[in-house]
N, C-alpha and C. Protein backbone atom coordinates (compact mmCIF):
# COMPACT_ATOMS: atom_id res chain seq x y z
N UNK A 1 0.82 -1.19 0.00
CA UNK A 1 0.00 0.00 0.00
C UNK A 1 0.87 1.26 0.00
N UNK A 2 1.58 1.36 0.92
CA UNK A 2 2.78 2.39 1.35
C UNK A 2 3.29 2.42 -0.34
N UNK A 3 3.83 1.61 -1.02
CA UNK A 3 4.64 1.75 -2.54
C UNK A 3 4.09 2.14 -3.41
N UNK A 4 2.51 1.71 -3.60
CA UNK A 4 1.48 2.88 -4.10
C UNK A 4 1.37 4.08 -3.81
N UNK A 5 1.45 4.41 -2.96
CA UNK A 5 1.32 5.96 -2.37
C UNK A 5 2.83 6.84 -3.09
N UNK A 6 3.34 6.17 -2.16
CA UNK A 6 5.22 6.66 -2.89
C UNK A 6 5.07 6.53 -4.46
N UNK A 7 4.45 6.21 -4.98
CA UNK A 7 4.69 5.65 -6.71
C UNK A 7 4.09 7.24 -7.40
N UNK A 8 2.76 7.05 -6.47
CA UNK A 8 1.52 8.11 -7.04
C UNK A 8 2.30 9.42 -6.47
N UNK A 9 3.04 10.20 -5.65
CA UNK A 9 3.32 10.85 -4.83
C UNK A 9 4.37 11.46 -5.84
N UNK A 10 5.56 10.54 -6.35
CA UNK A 10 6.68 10.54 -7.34
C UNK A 10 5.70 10.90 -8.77
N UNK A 11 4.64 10.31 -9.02
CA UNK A 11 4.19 10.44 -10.30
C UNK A 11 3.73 12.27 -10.35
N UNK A 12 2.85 12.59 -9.27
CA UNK A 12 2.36 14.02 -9.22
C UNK A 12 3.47 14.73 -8.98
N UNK A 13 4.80 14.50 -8.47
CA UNK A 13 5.62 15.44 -8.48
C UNK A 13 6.39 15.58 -10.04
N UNK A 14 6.57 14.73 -10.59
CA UNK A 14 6.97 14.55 -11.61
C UNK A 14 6.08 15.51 -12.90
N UNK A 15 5.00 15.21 -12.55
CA UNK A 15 3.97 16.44 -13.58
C UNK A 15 4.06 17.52 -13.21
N UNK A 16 4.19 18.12 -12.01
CA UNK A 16 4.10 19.30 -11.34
C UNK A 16 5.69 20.17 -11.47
N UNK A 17 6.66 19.48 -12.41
CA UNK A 17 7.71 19.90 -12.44
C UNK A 17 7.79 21.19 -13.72
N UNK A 18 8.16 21.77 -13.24
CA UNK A 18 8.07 23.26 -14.19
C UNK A 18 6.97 23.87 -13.85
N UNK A 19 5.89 23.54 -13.08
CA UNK A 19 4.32 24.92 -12.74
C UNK A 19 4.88 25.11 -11.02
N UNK A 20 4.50 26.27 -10.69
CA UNK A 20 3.95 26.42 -9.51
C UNK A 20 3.66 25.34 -9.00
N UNK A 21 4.27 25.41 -7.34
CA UNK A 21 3.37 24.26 -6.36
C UNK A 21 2.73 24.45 -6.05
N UNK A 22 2.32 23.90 -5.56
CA UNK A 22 0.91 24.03 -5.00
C UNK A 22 0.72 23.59 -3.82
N UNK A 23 -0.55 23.07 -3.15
CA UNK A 23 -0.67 23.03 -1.34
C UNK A 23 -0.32 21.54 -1.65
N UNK A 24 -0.59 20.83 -2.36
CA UNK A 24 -0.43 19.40 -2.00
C UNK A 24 0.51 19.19 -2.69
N UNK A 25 1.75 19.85 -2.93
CA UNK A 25 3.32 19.45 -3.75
C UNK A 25 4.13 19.52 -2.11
N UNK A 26 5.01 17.92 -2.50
CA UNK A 26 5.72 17.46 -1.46
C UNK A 26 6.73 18.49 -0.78
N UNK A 27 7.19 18.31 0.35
CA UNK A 27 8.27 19.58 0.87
C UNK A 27 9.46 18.69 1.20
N UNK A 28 10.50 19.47 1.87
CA UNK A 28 11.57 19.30 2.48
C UNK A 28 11.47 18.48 3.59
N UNK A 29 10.16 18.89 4.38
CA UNK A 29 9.79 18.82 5.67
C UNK A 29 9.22 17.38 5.90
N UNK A 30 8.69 16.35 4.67
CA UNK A 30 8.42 15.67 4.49
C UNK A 30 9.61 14.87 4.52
N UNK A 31 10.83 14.51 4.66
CA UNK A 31 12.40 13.90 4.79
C UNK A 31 12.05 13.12 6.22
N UNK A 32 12.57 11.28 6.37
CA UNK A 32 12.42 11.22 7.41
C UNK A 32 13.92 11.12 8.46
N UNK A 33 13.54 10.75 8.91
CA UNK A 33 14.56 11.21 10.57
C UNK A 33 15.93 10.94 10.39
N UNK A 34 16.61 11.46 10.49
CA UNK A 34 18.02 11.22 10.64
C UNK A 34 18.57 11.66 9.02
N UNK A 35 17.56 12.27 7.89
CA UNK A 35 18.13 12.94 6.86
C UNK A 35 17.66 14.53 7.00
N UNK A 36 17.25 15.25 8.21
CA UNK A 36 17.38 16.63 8.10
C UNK A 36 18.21 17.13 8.40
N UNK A 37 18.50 18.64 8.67
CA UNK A 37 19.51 19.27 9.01
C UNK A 37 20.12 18.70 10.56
N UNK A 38 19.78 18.19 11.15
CA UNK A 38 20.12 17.79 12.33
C UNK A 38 21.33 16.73 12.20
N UNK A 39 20.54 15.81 11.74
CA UNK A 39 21.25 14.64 11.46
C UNK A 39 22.68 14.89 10.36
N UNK A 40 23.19 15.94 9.97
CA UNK A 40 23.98 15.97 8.92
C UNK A 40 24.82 17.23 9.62
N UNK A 41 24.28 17.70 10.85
CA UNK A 41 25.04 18.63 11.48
C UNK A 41 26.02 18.06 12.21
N UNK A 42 25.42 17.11 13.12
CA UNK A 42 26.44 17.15 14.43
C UNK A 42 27.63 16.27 14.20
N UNK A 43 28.17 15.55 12.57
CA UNK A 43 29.57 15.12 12.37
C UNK A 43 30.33 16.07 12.61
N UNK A 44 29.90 17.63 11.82
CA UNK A 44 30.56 18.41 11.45
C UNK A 44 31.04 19.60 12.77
N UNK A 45 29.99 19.82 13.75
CA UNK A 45 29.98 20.01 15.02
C UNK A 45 31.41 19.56 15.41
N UNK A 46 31.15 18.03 15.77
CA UNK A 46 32.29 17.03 16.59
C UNK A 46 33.63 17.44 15.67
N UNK A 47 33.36 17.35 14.35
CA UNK A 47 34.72 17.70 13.70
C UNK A 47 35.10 19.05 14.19
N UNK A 48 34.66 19.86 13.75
CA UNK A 48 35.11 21.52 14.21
C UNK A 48 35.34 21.35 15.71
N UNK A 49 34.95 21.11 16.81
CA UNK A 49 35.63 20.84 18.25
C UNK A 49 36.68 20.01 18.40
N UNK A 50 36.65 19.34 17.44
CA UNK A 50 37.89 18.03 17.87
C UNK A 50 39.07 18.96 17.21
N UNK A 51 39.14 19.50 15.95
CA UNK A 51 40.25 20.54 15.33
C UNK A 51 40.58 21.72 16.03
N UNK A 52 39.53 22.02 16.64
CA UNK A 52 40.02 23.69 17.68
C UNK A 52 40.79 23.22 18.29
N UNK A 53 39.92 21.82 19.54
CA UNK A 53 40.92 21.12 20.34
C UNK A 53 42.67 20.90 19.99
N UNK A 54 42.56 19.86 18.42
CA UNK A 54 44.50 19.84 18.23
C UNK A 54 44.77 21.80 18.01
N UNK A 55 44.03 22.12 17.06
CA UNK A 55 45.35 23.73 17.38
C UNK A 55 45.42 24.45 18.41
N UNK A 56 44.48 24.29 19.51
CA UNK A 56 44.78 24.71 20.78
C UNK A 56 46.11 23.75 21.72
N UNK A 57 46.07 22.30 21.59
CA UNK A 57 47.14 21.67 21.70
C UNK A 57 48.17 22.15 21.13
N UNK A 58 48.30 22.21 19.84
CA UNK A 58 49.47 22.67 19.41
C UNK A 58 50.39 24.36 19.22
N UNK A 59 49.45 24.71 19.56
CA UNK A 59 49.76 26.62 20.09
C UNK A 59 50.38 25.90 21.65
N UNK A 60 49.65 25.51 22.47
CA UNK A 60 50.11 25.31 23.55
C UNK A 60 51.74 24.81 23.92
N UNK A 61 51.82 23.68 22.91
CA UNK A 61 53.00 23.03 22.73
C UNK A 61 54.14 23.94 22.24
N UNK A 62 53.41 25.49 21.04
CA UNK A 62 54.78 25.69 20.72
C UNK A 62 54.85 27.10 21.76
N UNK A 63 54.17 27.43 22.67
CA UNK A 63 54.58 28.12 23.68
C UNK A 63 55.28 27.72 24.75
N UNK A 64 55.02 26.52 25.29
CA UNK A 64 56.11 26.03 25.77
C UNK A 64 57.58 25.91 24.86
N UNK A 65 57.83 25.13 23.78
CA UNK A 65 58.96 25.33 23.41
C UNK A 65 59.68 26.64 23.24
N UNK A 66 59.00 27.82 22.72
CA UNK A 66 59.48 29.30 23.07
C UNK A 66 60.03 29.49 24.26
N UNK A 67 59.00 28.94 25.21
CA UNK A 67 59.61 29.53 26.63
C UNK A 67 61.12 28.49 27.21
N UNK A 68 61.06 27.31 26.80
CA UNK A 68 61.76 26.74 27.36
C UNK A 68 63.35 26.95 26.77
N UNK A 69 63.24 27.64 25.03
CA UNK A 69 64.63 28.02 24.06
C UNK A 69 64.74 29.60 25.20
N UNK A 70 64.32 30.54 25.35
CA UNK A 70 64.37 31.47 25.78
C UNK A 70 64.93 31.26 27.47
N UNK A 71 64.67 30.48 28.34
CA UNK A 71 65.06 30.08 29.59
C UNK A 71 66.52 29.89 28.89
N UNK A 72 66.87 28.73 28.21
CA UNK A 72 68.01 27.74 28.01
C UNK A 72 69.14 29.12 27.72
N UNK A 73 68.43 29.97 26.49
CA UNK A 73 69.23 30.79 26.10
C UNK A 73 70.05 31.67 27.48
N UNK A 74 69.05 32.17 28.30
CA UNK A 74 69.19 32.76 29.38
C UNK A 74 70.48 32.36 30.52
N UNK A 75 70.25 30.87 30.58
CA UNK A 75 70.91 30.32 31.42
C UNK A 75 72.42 30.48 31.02
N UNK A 76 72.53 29.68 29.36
CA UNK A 76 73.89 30.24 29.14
C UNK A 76 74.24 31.28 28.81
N UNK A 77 73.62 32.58 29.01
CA UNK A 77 74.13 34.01 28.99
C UNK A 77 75.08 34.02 30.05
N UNK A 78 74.04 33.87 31.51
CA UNK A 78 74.02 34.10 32.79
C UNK A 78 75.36 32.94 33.12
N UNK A 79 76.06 31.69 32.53
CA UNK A 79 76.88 31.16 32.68
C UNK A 79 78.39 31.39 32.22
N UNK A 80 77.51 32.23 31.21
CA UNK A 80 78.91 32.37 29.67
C UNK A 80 79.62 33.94 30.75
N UNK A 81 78.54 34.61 31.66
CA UNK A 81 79.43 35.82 32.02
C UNK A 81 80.29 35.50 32.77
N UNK A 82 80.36 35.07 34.22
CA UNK A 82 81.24 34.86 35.30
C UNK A 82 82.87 34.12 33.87
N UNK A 83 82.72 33.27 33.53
CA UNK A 83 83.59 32.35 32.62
C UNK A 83 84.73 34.15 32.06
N UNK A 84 83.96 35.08 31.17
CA UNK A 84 84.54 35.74 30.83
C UNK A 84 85.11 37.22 32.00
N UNK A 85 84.95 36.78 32.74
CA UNK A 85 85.53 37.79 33.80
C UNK A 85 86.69 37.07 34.42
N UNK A 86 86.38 35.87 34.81
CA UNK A 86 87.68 34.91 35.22
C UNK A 86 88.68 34.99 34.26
N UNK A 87 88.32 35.42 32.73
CA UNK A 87 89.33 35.52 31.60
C UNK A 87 90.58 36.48 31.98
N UNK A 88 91.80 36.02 31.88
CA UNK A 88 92.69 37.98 32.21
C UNK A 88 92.75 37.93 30.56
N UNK A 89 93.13 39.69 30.42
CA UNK A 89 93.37 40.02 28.98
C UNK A 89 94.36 39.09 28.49
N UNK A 90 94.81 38.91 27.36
CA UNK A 90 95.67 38.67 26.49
C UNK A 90 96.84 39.51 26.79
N UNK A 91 96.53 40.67 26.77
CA UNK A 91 98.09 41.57 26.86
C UNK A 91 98.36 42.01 27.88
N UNK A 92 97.31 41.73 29.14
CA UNK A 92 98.30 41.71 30.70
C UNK A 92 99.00 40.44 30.86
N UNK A 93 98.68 39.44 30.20
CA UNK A 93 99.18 38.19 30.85
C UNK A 93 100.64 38.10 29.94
N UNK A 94 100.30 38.44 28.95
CA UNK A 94 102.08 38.46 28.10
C UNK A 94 102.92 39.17 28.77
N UNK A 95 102.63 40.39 29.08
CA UNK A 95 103.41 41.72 29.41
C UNK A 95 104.30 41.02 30.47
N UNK A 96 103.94 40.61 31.66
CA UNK A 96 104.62 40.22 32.61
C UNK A 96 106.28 38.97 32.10
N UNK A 97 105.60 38.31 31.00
CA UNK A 97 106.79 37.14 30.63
C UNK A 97 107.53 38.01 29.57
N UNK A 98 107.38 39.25 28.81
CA UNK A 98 107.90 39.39 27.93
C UNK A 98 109.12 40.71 28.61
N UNK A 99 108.51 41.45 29.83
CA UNK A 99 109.81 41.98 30.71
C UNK A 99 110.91 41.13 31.58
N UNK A 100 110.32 39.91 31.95
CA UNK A 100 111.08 38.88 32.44
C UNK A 100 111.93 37.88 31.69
N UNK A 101 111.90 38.46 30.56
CA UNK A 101 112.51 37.67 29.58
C UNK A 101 114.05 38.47 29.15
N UNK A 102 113.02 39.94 29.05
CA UNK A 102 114.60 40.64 29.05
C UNK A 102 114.79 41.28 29.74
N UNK A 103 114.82 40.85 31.29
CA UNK A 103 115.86 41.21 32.03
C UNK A 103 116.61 40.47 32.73
């Protein structure tokens, strides 16, 4: 019975193609469950949250690595100075062997 209906339903839409609809031309609204806008939304939902999610992971990740090159850098500034103060010049440390040499 139902395939009659659907047959006759397909047949009047089929004539009615190119005029004006009319009150008894089928709608959108007529779609059953799980093919309206609903059902075709919420993959795309879950997708768009799950992608914010990784580039919020991965902003996160490369702020830490910034901070952690910027510490490292820091550290051997702060190491590399004391090293060059312990340095004596070059030409105080000669001076002394090169008067003791000729005298």
């Amino acid at each position: 019975m139902s395939y009659i209906l659907e047959a006759l339903k397909k047949a009047q839409a089929e004539r009615q193609i190119g005029s004006t609809p009319t009150i008894h031309a089928p709608t959108l609204a007529s779609a059953p469950a799980g093919q309206g806008r609903g059902g075709r939304r919420t993959p795309v939902i879950v997708a768009m949250v799950l992608m914010g999610a990784a580039i919020a992971g991965l902003a996160a990740m490369l702020v830490r690595q910034q901070a952690s090159v910027s510490q490292a850098s820091a550290a051997q500034a702060t190491a590399a100075a004391p090293r060059a103060a312990e340095q004596v010049p070059a030409s105080t440390a000669s001076a002394p062997a090169v008067t003791a040499a000729n005298g």
